[in-house]
Protein backbone atom coordinates (compact mmCIF):
# COMPACT_ATOMS: atom_id res chain seq x y z
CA UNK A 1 9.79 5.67 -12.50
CA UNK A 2 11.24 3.40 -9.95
CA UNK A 3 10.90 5.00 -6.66
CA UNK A 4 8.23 5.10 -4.07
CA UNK A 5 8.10 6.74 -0.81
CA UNK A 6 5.55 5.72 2.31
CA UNK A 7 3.96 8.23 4.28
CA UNK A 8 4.03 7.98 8.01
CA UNK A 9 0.59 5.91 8.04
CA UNK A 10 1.72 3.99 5.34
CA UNK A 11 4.90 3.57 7.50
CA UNK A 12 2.90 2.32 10.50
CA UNK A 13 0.58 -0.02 8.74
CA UNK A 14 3.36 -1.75 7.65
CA UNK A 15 4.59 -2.28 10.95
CA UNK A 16 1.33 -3.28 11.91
CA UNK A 17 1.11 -5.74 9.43
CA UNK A 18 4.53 -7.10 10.26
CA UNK A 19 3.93 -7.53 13.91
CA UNK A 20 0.80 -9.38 13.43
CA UNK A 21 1.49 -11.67 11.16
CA UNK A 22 4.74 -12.73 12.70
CA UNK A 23 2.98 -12.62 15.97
CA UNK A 24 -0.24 -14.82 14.74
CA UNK A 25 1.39 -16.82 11.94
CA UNK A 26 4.96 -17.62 12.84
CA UNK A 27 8.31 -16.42 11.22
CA UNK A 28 7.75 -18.22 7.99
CA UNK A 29 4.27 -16.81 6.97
CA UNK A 30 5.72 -13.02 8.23
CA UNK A 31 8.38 -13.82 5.57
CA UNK A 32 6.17 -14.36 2.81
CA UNK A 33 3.95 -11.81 3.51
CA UNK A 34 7.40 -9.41 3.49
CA UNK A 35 8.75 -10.21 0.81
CA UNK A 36 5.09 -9.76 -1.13
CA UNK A 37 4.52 -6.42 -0.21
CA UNK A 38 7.98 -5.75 -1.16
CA UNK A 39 7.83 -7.30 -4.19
CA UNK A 40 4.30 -5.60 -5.01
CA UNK A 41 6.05 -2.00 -4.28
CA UNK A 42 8.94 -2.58 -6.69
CA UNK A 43 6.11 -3.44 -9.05
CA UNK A 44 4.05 -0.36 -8.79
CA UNK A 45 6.92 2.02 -8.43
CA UNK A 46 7.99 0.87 -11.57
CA UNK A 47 4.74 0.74 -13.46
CA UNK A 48 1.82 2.46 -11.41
CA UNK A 49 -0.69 1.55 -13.90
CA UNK A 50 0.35 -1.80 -13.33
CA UNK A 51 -2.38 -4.31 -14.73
CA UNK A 52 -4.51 -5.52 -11.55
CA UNK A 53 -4.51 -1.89 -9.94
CA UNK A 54 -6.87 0.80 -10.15
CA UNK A 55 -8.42 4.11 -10.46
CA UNK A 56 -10.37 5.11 -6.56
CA UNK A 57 -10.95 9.05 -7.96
CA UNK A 58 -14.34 8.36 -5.44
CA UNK A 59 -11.30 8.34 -2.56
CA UNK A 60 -9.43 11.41 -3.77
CA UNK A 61 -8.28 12.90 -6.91
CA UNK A 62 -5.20 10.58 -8.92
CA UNK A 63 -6.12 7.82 -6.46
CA UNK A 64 -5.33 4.54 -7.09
CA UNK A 65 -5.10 0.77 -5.30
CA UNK A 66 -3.41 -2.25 -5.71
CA UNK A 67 -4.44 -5.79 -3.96
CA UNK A 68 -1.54 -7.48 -2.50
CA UNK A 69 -3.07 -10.75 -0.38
CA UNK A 70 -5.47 -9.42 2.20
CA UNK A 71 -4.22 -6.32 2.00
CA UNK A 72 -4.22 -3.01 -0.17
CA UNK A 73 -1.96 -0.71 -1.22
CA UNK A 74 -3.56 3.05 -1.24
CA UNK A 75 -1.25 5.43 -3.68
CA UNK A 76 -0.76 8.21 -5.93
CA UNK A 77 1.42 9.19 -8.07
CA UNK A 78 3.44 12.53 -7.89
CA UNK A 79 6.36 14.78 -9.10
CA UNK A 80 7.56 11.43 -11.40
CA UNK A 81 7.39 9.36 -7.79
CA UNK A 82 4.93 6.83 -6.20
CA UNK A 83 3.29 8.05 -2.90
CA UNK A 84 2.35 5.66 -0.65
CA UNK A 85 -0.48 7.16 1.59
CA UNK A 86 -1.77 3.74 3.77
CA UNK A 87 -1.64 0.03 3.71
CA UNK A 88 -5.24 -1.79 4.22
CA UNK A 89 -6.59 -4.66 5.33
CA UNK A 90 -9.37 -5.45 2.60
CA UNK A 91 -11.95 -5.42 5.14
CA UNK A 92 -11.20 -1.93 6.48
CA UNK A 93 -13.48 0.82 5.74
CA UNK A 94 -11.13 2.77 2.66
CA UNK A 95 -14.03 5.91 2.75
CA UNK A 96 -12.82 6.70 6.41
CA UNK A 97 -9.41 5.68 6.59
CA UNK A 98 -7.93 7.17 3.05
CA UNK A 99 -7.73 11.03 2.63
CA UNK A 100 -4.96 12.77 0.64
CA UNK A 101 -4.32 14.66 3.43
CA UNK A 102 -1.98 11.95 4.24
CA UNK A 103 0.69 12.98 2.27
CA UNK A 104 1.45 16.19 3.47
């Protein structure tokens, strides 16, 4: 596979996330975190079914998640590409803020 693509949610959690930690945790920490999530999006584009993700069907159909920190990455895979639908803090409610109707 090898390619992912973040939906405009996804897109704005991640700046979200960014802007926070930088803002509460300094430049260093932000770094971390970046390169992380980055490295954890490589990893699933590349492997989907990576070990340490899973199946959230109960979300939506082909659902799946992966933990990266405090955070969660909400995907599917689709048309031999990795869709992105939204980036979540792992105390955010994932029944009200993942639908599939976030990617289009």
């Amino acid at each position: 596979m090898g390619h992912y693509v973040l939906s405009p949610l996804a897109g704005a959690d991640l700046d979200g996330i960014y802007d926070y930690t930088y803002e509460q945790w300094g430049a260093e920490q932000f770094d971390i975190y970046r390169k992380a999530i980055a490295h954890a999006l490589e990893e699933i584009s590349s492997n989907p079914y990576i070990p340490g993700s899973r199946s959230r069907d109960d979300l939506f159909s082909g659902c799946r998640i992966f933990r990266v920190k405090h955070h969660y990455l909400v995907y599917r895979v689709q048309n031999e590409r990795v869709e992105i639908g939204r980036i979540l803090h792992k105390r955010m409610n994932f029944d009200i803020q993942v639908t599939a109707k976030f990617f289009g």
